[in-house]
C-alpha atoms as a PDB file:
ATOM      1  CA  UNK A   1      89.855  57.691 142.314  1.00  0.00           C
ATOM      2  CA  UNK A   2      89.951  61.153 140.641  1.00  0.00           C
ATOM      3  CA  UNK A   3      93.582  62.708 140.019  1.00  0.00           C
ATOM      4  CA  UNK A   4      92.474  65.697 142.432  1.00  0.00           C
ATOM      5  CA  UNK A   5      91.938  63.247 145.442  1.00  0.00           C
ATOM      6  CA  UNK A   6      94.869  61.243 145.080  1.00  0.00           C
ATOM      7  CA  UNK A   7      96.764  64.292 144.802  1.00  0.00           C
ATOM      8  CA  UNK A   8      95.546  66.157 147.852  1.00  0.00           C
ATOM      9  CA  UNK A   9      95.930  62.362 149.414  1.00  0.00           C
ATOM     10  CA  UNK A  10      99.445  62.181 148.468  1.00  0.00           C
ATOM     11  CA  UNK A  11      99.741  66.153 150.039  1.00  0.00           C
ATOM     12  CA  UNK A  12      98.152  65.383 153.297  1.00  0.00           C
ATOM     13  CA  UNK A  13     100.129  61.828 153.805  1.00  0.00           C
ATOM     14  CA  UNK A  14     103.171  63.957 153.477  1.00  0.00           C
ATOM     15  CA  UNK A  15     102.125  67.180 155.465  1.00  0.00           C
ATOM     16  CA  UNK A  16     101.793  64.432 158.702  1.00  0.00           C
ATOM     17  CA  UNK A  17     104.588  62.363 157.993  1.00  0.00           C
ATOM     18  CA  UNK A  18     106.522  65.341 158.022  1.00  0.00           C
ATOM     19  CA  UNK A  19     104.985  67.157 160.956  1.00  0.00           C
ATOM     20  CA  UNK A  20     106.529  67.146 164.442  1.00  0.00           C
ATOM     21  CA  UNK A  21     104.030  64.975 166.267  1.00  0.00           C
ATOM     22  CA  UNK A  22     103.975  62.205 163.923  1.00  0.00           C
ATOM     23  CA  UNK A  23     108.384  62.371 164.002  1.00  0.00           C
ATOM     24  CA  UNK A  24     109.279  62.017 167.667  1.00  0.00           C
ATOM     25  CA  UNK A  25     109.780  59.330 170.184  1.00  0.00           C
ATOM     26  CA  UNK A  26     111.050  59.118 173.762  1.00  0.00           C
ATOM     27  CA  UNK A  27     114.348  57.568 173.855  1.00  0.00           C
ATOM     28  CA  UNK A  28     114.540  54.044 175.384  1.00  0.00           C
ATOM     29  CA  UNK A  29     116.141  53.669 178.836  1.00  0.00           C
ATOM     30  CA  UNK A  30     119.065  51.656 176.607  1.00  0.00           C
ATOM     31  CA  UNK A  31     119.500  54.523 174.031  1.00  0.00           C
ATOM     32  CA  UNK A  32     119.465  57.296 176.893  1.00  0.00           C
ATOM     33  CA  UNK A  33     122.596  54.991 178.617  1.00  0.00           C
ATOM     34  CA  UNK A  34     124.146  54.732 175.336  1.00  0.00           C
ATOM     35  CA  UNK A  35     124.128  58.249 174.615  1.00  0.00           C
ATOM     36  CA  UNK A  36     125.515  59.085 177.793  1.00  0.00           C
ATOM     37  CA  UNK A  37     127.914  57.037 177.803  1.00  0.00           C
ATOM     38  CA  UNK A  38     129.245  58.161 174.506  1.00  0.00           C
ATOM     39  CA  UNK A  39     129.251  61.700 175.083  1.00  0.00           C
ATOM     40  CA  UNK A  40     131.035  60.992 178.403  1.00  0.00           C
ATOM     41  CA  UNK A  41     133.952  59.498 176.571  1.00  0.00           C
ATOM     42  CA  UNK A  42     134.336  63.147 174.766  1.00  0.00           C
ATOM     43  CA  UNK A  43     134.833  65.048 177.982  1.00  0.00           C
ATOM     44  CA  UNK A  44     136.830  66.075 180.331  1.00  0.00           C
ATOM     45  CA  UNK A  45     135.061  65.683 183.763  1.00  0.00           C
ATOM     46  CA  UNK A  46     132.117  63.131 182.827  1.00  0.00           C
ATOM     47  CA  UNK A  47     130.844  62.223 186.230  1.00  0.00           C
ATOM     48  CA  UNK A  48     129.994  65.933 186.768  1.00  0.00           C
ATOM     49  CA  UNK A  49     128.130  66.054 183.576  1.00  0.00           C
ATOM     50  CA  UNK A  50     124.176  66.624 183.467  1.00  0.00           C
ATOM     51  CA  UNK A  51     122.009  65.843 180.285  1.00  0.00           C
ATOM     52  CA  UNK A  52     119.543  67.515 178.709  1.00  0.00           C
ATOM     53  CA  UNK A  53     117.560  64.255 176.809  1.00  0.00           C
ATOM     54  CA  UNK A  54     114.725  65.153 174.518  1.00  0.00           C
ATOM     55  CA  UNK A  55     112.846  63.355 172.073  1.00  0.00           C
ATOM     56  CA  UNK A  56     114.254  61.555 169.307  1.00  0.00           C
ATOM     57  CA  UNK A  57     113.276  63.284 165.865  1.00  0.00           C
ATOM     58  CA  UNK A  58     113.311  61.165 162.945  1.00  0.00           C
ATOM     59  CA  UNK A  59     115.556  62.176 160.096  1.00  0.00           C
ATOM     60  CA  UNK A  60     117.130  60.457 157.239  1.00  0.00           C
ATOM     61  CA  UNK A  61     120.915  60.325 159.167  1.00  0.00           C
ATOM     62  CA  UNK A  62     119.435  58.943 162.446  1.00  0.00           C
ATOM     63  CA  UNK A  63     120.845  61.800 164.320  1.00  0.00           C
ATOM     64  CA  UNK A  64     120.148  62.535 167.499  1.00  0.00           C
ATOM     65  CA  UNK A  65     120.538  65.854 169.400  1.00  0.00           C
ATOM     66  CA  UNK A  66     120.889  66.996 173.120  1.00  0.00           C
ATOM     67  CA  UNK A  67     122.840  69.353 175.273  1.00  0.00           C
ATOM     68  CA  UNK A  68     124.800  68.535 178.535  1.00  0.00           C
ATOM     69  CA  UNK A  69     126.348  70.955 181.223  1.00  0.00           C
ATOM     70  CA  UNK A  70     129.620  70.236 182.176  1.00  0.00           C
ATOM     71  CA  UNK A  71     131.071  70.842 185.556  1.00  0.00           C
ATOM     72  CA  UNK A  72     130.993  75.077 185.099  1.00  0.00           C
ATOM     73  CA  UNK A  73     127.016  75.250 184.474  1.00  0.00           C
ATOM     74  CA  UNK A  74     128.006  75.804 180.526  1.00  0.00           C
ATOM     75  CA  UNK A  75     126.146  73.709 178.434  1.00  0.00           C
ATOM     76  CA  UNK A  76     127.539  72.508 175.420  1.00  0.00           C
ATOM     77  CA  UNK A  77     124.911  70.578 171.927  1.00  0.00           C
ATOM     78  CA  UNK A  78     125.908  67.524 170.779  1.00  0.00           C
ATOM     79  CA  UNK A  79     124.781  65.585 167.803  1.00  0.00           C
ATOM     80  CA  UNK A  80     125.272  61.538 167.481  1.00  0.00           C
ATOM     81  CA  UNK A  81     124.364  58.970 164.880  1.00  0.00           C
ATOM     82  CA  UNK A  82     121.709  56.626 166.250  1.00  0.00           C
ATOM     83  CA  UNK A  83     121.160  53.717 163.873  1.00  0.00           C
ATOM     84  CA  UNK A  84     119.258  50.714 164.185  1.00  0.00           C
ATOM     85  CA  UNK A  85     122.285  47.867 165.587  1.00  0.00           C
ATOM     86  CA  UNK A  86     123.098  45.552 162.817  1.00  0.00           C
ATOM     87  CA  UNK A  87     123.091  42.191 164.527  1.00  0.00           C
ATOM     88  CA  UNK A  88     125.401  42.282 167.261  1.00  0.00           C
ATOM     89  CA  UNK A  89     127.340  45.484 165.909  1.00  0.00           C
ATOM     90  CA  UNK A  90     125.728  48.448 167.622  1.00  0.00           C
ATOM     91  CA  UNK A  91     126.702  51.341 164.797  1.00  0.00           C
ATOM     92  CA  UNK A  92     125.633  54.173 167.393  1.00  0.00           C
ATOM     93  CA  UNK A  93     128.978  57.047 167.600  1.00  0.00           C
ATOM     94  CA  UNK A  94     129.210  60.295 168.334  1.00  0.00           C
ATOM     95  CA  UNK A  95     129.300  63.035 165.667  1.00  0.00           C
ATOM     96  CA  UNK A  96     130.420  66.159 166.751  1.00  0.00           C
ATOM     97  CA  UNK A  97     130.200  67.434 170.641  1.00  0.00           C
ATOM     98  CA  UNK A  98     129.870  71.432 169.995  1.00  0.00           C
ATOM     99  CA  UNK A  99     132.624  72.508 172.584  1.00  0.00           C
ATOM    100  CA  UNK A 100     134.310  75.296 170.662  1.00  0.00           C
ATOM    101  CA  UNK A 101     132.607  78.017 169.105  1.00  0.00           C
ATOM    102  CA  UNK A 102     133.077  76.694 165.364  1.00  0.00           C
ATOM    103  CA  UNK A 103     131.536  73.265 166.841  1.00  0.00           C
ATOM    104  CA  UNK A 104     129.044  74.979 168.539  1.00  0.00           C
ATOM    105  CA  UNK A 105     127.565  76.870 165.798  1.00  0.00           C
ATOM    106  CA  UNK A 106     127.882  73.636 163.196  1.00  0.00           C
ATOM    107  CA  UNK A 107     126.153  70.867 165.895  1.00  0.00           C
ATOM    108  CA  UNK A 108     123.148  73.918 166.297  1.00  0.00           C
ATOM    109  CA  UNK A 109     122.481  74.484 162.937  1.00  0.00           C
ATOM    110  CA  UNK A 110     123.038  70.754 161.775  1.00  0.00           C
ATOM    111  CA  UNK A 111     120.170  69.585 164.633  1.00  0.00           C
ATOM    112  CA  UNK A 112     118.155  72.700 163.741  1.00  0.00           C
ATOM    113  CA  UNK A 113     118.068  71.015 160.431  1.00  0.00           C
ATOM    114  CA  UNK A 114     117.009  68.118 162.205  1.00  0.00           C
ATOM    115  CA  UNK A 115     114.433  70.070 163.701  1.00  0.00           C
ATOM    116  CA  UNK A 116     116.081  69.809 167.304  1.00  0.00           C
ATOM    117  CA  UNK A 117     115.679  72.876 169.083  1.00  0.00           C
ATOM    118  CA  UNK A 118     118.724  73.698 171.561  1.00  0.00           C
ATOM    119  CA  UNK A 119     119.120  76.746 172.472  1.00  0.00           C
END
């Protein structure tokens, strides 16, 4: 194989590995509960919260991002850590739930990192 190929090989294996279609997945009916139920515990009035799910973007922290509306229509990002369980120890937390303006600004850039797209 010449040195050219395997380069532009190597180039195009990254360029789709990288790209947005290749990097997301729906989240499973277990993962949306899970995240729910985590960001529920970090509020004040959880029942009258509404989620905004998207698609899970793969990224080298497992992070996922959504937004959720609390009882007042405002909707505040959050950002958890979504590993793979380890046995029976399910690692999944909550990061940071952006509901002051300094956590607002740091959960939107972090997941725009991500490539998460909130606002």
């Amino acid at each position: 194989m010449s040195k050219s190929f395997s380069v532009l090989l190597a180039i195009s294996i990254m360029v789709i590995s990288s790209s947005t279609f290749a990097a997301e997945r729906s989240l499973t009916k277990d993962e949306e509960v899970k995240v729910t139920n985590l960001i529920k515990n970090h509020l004040k009035l959880p029942a009258s919260a509404k989620f905004k799910l998207g698609k899970m973007i793969a990224n080298p922290f497992d992070a996922y991002c959504g937004s959720v509306a609390k009882s007042n229509k405002e909707s505040i990002p959050f950002i958890t850590s979504m590993p793979e369980p380890i046995g029976n120890i399910d690692l999944r937390r909550v990061v940071l739930v952006g509901d002051n303006e300094y956590k607002y600004r740091s959960v939107i850039e972090q997941c725009a990192e991500y490539g998460y797209k909130l606002n």
